[in-house]
Protein backbone atom coordinates (compact mmCIF):
# COMPACT_ATOMS: atom_id res chain seq x y z
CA UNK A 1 63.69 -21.41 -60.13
CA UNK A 2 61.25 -24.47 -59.00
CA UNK A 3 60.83 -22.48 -55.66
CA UNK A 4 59.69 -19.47 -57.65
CA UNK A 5 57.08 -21.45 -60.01
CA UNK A 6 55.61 -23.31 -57.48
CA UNK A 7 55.08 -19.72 -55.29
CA UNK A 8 53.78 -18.34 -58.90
CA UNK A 9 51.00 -21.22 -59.41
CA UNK A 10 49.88 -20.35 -55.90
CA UNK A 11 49.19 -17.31 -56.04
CA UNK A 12 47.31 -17.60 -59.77
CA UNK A 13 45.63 -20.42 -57.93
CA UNK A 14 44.50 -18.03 -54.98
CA UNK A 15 44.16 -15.01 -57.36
CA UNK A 16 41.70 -17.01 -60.02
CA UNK A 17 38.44 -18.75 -58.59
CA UNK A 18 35.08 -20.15 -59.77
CA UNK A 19 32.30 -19.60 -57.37
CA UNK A 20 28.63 -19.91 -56.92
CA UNK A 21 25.76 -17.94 -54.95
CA UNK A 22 23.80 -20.41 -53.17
CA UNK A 23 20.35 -18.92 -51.84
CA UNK A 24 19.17 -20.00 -48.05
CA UNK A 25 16.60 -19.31 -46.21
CA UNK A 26 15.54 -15.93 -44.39
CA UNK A 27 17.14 -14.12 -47.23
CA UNK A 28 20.39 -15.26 -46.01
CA UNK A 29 23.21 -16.40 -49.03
CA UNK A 30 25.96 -18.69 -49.18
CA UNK A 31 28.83 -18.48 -51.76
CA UNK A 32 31.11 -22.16 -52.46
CA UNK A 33 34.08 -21.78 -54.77
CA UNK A 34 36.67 -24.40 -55.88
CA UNK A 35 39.48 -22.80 -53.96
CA UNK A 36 40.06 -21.42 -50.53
CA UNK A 37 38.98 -18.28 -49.89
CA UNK A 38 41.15 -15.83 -47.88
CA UNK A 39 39.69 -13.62 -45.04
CA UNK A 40 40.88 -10.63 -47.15
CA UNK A 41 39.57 -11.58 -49.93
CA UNK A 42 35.95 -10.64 -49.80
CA UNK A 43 35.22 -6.61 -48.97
CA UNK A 44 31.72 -5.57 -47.57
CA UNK A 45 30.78 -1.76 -48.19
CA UNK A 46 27.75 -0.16 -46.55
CA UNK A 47 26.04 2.21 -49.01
CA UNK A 48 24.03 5.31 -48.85
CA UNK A 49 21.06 6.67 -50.85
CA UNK A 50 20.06 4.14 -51.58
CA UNK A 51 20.48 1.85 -48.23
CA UNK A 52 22.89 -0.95 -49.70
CA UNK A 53 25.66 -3.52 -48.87
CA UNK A 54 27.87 -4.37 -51.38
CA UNK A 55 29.98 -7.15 -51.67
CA UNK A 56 32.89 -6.93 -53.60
CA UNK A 57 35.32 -10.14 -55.24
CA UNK A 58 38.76 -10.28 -56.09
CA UNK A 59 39.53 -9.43 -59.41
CA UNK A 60 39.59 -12.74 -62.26
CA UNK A 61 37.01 -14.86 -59.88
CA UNK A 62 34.06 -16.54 -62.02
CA UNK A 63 31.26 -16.64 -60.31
CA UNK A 64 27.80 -18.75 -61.25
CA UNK A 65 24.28 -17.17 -60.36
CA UNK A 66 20.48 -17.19 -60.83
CA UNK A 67 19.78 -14.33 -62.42
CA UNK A 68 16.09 -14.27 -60.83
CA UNK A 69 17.60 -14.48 -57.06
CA UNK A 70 16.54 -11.08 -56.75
CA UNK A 71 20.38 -9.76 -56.03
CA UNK A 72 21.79 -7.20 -58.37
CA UNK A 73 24.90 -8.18 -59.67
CA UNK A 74 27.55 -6.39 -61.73
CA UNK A 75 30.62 -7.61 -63.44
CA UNK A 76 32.70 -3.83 -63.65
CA UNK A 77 36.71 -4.18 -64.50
CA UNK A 78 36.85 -7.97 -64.42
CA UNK A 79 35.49 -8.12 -61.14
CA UNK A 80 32.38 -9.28 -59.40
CA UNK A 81 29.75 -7.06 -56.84
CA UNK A 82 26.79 -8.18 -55.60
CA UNK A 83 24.30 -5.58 -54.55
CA UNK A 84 21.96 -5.71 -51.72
CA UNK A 85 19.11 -3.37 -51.45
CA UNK A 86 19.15 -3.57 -47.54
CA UNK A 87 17.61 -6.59 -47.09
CA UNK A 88 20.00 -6.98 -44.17
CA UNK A 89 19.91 -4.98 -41.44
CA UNK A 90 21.95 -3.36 -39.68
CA UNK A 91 24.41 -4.93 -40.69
CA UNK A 92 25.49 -7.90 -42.90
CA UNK A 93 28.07 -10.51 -41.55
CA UNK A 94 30.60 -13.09 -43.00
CA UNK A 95 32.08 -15.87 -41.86
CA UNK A 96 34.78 -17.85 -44.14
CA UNK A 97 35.00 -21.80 -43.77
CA UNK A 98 37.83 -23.17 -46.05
CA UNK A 99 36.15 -22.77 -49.57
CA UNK A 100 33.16 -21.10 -48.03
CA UNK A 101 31.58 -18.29 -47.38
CA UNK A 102 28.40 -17.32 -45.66
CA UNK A 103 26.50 -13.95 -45.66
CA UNK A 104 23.91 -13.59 -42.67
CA UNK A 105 22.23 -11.14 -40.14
CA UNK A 106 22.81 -12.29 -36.78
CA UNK A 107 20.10 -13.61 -35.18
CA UNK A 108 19.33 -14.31 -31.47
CA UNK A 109 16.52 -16.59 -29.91
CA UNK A 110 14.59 -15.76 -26.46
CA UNK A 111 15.92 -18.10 -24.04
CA UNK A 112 13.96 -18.77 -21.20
CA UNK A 113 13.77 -20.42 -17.81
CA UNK A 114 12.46 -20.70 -14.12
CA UNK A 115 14.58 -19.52 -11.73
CA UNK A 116 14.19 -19.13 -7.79
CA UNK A 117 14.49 -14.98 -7.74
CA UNK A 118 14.55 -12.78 -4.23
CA UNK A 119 11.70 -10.64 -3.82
CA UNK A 120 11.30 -6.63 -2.22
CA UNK A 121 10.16 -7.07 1.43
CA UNK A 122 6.49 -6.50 1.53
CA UNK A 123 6.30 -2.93 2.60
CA UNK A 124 3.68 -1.82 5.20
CA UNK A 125 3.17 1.73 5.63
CA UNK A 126 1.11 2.92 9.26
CA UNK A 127 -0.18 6.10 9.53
CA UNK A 128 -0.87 7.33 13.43
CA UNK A 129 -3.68 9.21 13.17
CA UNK A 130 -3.74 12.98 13.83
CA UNK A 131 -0.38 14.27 15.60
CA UNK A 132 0.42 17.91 16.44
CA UNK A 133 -2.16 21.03 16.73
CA UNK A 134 -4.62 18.00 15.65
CA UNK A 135 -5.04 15.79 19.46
CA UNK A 136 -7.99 14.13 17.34
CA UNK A 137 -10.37 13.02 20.32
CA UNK A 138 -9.92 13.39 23.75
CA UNK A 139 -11.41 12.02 26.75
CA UNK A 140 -10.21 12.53 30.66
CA UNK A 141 -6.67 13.62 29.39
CA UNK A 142 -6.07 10.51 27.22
CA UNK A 143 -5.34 12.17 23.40
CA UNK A 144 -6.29 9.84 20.16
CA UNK A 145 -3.18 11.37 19.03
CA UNK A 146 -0.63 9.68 21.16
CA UNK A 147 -2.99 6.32 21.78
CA UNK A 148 -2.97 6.02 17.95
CA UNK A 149 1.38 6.45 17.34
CA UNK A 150 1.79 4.25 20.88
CA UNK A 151 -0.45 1.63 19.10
CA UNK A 152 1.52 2.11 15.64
CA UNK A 153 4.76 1.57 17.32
CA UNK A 154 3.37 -1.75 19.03
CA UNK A 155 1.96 -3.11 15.27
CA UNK A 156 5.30 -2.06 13.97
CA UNK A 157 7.38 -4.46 16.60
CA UNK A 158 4.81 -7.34 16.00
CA UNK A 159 5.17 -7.38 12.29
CA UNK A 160 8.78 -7.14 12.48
CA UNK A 161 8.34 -10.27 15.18
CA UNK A 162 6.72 -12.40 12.65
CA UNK A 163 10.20 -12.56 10.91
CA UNK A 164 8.64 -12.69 7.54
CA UNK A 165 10.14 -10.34 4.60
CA UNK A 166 7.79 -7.69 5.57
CA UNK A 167 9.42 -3.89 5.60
CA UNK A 168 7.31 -1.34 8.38
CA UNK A 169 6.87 2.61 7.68
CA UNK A 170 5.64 4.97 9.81
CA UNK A 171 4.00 8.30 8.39
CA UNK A 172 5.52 9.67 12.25
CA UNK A 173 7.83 8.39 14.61
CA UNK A 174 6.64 11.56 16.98
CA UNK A 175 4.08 13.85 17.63
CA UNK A 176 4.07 15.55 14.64
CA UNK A 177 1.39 17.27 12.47
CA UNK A 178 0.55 15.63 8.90
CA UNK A 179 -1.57 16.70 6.42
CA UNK A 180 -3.54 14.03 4.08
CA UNK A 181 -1.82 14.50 1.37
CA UNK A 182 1.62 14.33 3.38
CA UNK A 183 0.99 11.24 4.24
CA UNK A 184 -0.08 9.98 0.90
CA UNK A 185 3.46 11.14 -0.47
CA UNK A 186 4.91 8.91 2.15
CA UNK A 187 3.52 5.58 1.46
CA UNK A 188 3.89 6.54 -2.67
CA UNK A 189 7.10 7.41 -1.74
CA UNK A 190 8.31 4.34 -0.45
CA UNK A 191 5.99 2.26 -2.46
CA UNK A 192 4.02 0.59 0.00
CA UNK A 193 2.56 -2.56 -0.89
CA UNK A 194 -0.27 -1.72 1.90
CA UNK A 195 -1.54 1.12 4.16
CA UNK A 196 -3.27 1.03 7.66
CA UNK A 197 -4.04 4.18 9.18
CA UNK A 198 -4.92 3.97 12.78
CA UNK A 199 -7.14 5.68 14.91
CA UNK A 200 -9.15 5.63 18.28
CA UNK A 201 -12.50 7.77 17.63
CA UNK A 202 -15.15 8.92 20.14
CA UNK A 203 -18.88 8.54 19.62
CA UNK A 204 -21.98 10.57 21.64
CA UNK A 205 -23.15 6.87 22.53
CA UNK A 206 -21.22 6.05 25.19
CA UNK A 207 -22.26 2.57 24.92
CA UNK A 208 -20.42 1.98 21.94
CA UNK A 209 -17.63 0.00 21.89
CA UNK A 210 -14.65 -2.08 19.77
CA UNK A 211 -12.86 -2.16 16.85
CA UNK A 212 -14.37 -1.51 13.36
CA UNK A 213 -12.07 -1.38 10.01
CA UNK A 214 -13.14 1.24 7.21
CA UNK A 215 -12.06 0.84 3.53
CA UNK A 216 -13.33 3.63 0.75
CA UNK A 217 -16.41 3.72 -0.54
CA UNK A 218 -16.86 6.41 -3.64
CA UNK A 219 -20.85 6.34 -2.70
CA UNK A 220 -22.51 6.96 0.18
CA UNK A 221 -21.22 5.89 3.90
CA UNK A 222 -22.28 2.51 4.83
CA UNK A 223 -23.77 3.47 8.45
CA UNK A 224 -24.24 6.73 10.28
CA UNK A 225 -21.85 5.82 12.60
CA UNK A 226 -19.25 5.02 9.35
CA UNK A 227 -20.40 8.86 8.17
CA UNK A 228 -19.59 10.74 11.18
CA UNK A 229 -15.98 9.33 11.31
CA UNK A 230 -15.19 9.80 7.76
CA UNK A 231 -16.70 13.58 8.19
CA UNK A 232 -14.55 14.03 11.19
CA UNK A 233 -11.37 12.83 9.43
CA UNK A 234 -11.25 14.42 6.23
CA UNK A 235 -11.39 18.11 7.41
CA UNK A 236 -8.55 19.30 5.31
CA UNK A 237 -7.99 22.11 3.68
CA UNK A 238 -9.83 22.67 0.35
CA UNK A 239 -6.28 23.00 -1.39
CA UNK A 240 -5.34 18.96 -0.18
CA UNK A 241 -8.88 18.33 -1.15
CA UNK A 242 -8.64 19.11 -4.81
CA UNK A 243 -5.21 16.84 -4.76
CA UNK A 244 -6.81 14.02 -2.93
CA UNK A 245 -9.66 13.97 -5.38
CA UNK A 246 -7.37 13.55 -8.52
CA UNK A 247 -6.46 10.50 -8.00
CA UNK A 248 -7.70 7.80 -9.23
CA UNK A 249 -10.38 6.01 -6.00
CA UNK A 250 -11.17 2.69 -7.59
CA UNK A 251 -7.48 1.92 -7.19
CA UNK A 252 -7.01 -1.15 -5.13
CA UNK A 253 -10.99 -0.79 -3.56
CA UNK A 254 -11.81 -4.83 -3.86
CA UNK A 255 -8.07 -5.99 -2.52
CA UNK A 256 -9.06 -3.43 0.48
CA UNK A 257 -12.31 -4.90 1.15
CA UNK A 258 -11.16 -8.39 1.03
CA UNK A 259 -7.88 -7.58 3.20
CA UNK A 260 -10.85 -6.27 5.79
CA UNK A 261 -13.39 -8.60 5.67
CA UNK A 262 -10.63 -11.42 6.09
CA UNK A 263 -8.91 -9.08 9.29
CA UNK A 264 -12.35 -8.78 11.02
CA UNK A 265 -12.77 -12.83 10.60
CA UNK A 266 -9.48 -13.12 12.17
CA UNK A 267 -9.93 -10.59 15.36
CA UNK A 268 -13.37 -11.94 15.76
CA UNK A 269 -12.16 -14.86 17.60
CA UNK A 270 -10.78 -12.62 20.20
CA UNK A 271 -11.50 -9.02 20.42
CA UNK A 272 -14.88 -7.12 20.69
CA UNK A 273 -15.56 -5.91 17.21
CA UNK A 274 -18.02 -2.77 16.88
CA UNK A 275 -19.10 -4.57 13.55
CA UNK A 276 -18.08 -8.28 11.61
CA UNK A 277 -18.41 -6.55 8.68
CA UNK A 278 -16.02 -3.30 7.07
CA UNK A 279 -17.67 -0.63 6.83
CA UNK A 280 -17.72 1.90 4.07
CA UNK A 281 -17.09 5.68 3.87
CA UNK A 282 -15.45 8.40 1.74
CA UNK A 283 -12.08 8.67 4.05
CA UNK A 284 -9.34 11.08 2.22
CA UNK A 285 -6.58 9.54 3.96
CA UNK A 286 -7.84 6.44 1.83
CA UNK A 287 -9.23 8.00 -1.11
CA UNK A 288 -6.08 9.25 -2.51
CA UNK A 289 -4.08 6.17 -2.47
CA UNK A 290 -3.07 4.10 -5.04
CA UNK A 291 -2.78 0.36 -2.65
CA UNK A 292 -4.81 -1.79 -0.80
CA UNK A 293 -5.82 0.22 2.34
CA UNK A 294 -7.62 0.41 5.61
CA UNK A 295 -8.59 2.70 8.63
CA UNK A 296 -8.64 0.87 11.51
CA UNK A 297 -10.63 2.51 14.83
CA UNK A 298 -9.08 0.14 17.63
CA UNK A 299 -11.42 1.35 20.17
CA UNK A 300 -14.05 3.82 21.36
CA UNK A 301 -11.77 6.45 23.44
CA UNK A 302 -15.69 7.42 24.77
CA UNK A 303 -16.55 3.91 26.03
CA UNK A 304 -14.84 3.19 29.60
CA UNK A 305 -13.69 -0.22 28.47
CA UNK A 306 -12.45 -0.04 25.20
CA UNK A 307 -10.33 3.21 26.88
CA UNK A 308 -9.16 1.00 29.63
CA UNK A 309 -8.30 -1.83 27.28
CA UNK A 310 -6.06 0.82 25.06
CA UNK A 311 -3.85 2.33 27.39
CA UNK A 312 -3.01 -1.26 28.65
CA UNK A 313 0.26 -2.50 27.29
CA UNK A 314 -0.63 -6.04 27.68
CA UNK A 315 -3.77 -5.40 25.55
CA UNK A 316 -2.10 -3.81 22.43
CA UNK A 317 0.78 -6.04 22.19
CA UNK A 318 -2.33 -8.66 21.65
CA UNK A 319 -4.29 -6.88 19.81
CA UNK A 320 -0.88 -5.85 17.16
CA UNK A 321 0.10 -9.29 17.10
CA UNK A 322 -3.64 -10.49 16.07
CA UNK A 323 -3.70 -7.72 13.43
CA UNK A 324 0.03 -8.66 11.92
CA UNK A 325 -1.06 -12.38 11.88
CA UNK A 326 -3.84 -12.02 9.82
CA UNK A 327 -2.17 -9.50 7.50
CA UNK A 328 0.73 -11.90 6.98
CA UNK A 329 -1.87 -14.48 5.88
CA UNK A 330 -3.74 -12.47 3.79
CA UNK A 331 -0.93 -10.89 1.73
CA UNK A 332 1.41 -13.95 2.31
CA UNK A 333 5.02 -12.26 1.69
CA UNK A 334 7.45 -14.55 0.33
CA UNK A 335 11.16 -14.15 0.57
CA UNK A 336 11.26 -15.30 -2.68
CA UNK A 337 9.51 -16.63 -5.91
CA UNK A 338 9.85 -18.76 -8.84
CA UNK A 339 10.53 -16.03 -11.98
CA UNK A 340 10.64 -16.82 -15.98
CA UNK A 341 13.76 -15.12 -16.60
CA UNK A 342 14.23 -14.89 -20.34
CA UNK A 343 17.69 -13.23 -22.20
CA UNK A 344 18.61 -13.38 -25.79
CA UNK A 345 20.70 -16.44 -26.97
CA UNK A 346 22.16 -15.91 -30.64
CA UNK A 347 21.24 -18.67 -32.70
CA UNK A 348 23.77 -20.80 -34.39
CA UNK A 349 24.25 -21.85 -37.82
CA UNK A 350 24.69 -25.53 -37.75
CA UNK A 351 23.12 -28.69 -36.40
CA UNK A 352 23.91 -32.39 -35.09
CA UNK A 353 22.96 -35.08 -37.35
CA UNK A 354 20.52 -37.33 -35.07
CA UNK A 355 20.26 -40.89 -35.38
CA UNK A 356 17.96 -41.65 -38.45
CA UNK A 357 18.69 -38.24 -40.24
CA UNK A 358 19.14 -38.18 -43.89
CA UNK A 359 19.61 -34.95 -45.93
CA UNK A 360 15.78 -35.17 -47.19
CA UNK A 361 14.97 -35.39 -43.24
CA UNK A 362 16.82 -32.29 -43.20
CA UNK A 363 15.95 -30.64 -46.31
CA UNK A 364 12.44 -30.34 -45.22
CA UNK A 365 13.43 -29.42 -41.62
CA UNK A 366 15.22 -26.58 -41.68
CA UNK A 367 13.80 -25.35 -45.35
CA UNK A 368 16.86 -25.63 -47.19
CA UNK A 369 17.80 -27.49 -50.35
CA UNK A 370 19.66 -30.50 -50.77
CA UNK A 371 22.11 -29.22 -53.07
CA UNK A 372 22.61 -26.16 -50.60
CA UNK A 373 23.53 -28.83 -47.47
CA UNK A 374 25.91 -30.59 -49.73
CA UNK A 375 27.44 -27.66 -51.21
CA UNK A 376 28.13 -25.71 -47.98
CA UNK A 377 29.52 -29.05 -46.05
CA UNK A 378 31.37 -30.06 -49.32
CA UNK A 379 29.75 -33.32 -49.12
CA UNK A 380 30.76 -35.81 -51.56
CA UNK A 381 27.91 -38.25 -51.18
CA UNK A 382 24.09 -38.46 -49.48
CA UNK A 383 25.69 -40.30 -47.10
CA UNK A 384 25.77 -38.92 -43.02
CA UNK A 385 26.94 -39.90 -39.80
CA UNK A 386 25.58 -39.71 -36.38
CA UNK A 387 26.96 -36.81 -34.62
CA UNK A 388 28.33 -34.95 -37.64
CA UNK A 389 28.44 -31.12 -37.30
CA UNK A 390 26.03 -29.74 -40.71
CA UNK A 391 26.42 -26.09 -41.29
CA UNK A 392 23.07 -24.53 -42.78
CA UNK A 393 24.55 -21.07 -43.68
């Protein structure tokens, strides 16, 4: 019989409670009641037309409220609903401590911080001039074609010498015939981060020699000798023409000029330059590219000397390794680099009291009454201690 009373004023005990609503900040709510509160007590329903959450109590619970808080609530059947006009959203949570109960939307900070993060090689894509049905010039049996891909090769080897996170393409491996706009796809296609196309031209003046670097130029040529080049490269067919042309040529046009005003400083330490300055022109193979971008003539094929110095292994192995140098400098490819990596930390609902805090200090802190703090902590007193865990929700 004493077993079965004392189970009896339990459960009225657990079946009849007085609580109160407790507004926080952020629209978020906070309920305290005299007795625990079960898990299974409280119900949340989500509510169509209108958007609502309601939360329903136990049958025989009091419960105290502002009538202004700007919650709906009904008493229906001797029990309590509050109605929320979806203030929260998507979704309203709960979390029960002892004779608490708190009603938020989770939340979730940016966290952020430096860390050391590996980088893409620096991809260089080199396009051997001509190839095929298309020798490009040729003087005493010696094709542009094949001086231009034996050079490529060589710059290839010498960049991948440097040991520096620096990724080489070549538009062909072989003699091969590509149009403009083929060899466009292939350095969009990988993504290049630069393009050199290379080339060994011919000229009526004999007497001209050494190397000269071209970027684009959407006006006029910068020399004659820049004009006839450009004219002799871009004969393409009027159908790559019109794709060339719809891209976009101020892409990338002040990196280029830069890259080759700082290459020609470089080689003119060493090698016989035509010009110390790039020159400009309206090159397709440039025009339709996206990247920082040169053409670079290595030589006059015409002029005994340069042709001499161009089918001499000793001399493009030089010549490759001056060029990847300065490139390497320029562009300065780094294996890796310091990143701000931020991710989304959910916040948390409670803080540390800090040597010196009182619950005015706090109050004003985290914009939250006094009377909320004590009633969510179920403080007794004003009094805190260092290192106490406050919940604010």
């Amino acid at each position: 019989m004493r077993i079965f009373i004392i189970f009896f004023l339990m459960s009225f005990a657990h079946a009849y409670n007085s609580c109160e609503i407790i507004l926080l900040k952020d629209k978020n709510f906070h309920i305290a009641c005299r007795n625990p509160i079960l898990n299974t007590d409280i119900r949340l329903y989500e509510k169509k037309n209108p958007n609502r959450t309601v939360i329903a109590l136990p049958k025989f619970w009091k419960l105290k409220y502002d009538k202004n808080s700007g919650y709906e609530v009904k008493h229906l059947k001797n029990a309590y609903y509050i109605v929320i006009k979806k203030i929260f959203s998507p979704k309203l949570e709960k979390e029960i401590r002892h004779n608490h109960i708190s009603f938020y939307q989770k939340k979730y900070n940016e966290y952020c911080e430096w860390a050391q993060m590996n980088r893409a090689p620096f991809l260089i894509v080199i396009d051997p001039g001509h190839g095929g049905h298309d020798p490009g010039t040729i003087v005493k049996s010696h094709q542009e074609k094949n001086i231009a891909l034996t050079f490529a090769k060589t710059l290839k080897k010498s960049f991948e010498g440097l040991h520096l996170p620096i990724k080489v393409v070549l538009t062909r491996m072989d003699d091969r015939y590509l149009s403009l706009n083929q060899r466009k796809i292939i350095a969009q296609k990988n993504q290049a981060d630069l393009f050199i196309s290379i080339h060994a031209d011919g000229s009526p003046n004999h007497a001209a020699r050494g190397l000269s670097v071209f970027t684009l130029s959407n006006a006029g040529a910068s020399s004659t000798m820049a004009k006839l080049i450009a004219d002799k490269e871009n004969k393409v067919t009027t159908k790559a023409k019109k794709a060339l042309l719809s891209f976009d040529r101020e892409i990338n046009i002040n990196r280029s000029r830069q890259f080759s005003q700082a290459l020609l400083v470089h080689l003119s330490h060493s090698v016989s330059l035509h010009t110390n300055q790039p020159e400009y022109a309206n090159f397709s193979v440039l025009r339709s590219l996206n990247m920082p971008s040169c053409l670079i003539e290595i030589g006059f094929l015409s002029n005994e000397e340069d042709r001499n110095l161009l089918i001499e292994p000793f001399y493009r192995k030089f010549l490759a390794n001056q060029i990847a140098v300065s490139t390497s400098k320029f562009f300065n490819p780094q294996r890796s680099e310091m990143k701000k990596v931020c991710r989304n930390k959910q916040s948390v609902n409670w803080i540390i009291v800090r040597q010196g805090d009182n619950l005015t200090k706090l109050s004003k802190r985290h914009q939250i009454s006094i009377k909320a703090l004590k009633l969510i902590n179920n403080l007794k007193s004003d009094s805190l201690a260092k290192n106490q865990r406050l919940y604010l929700s």
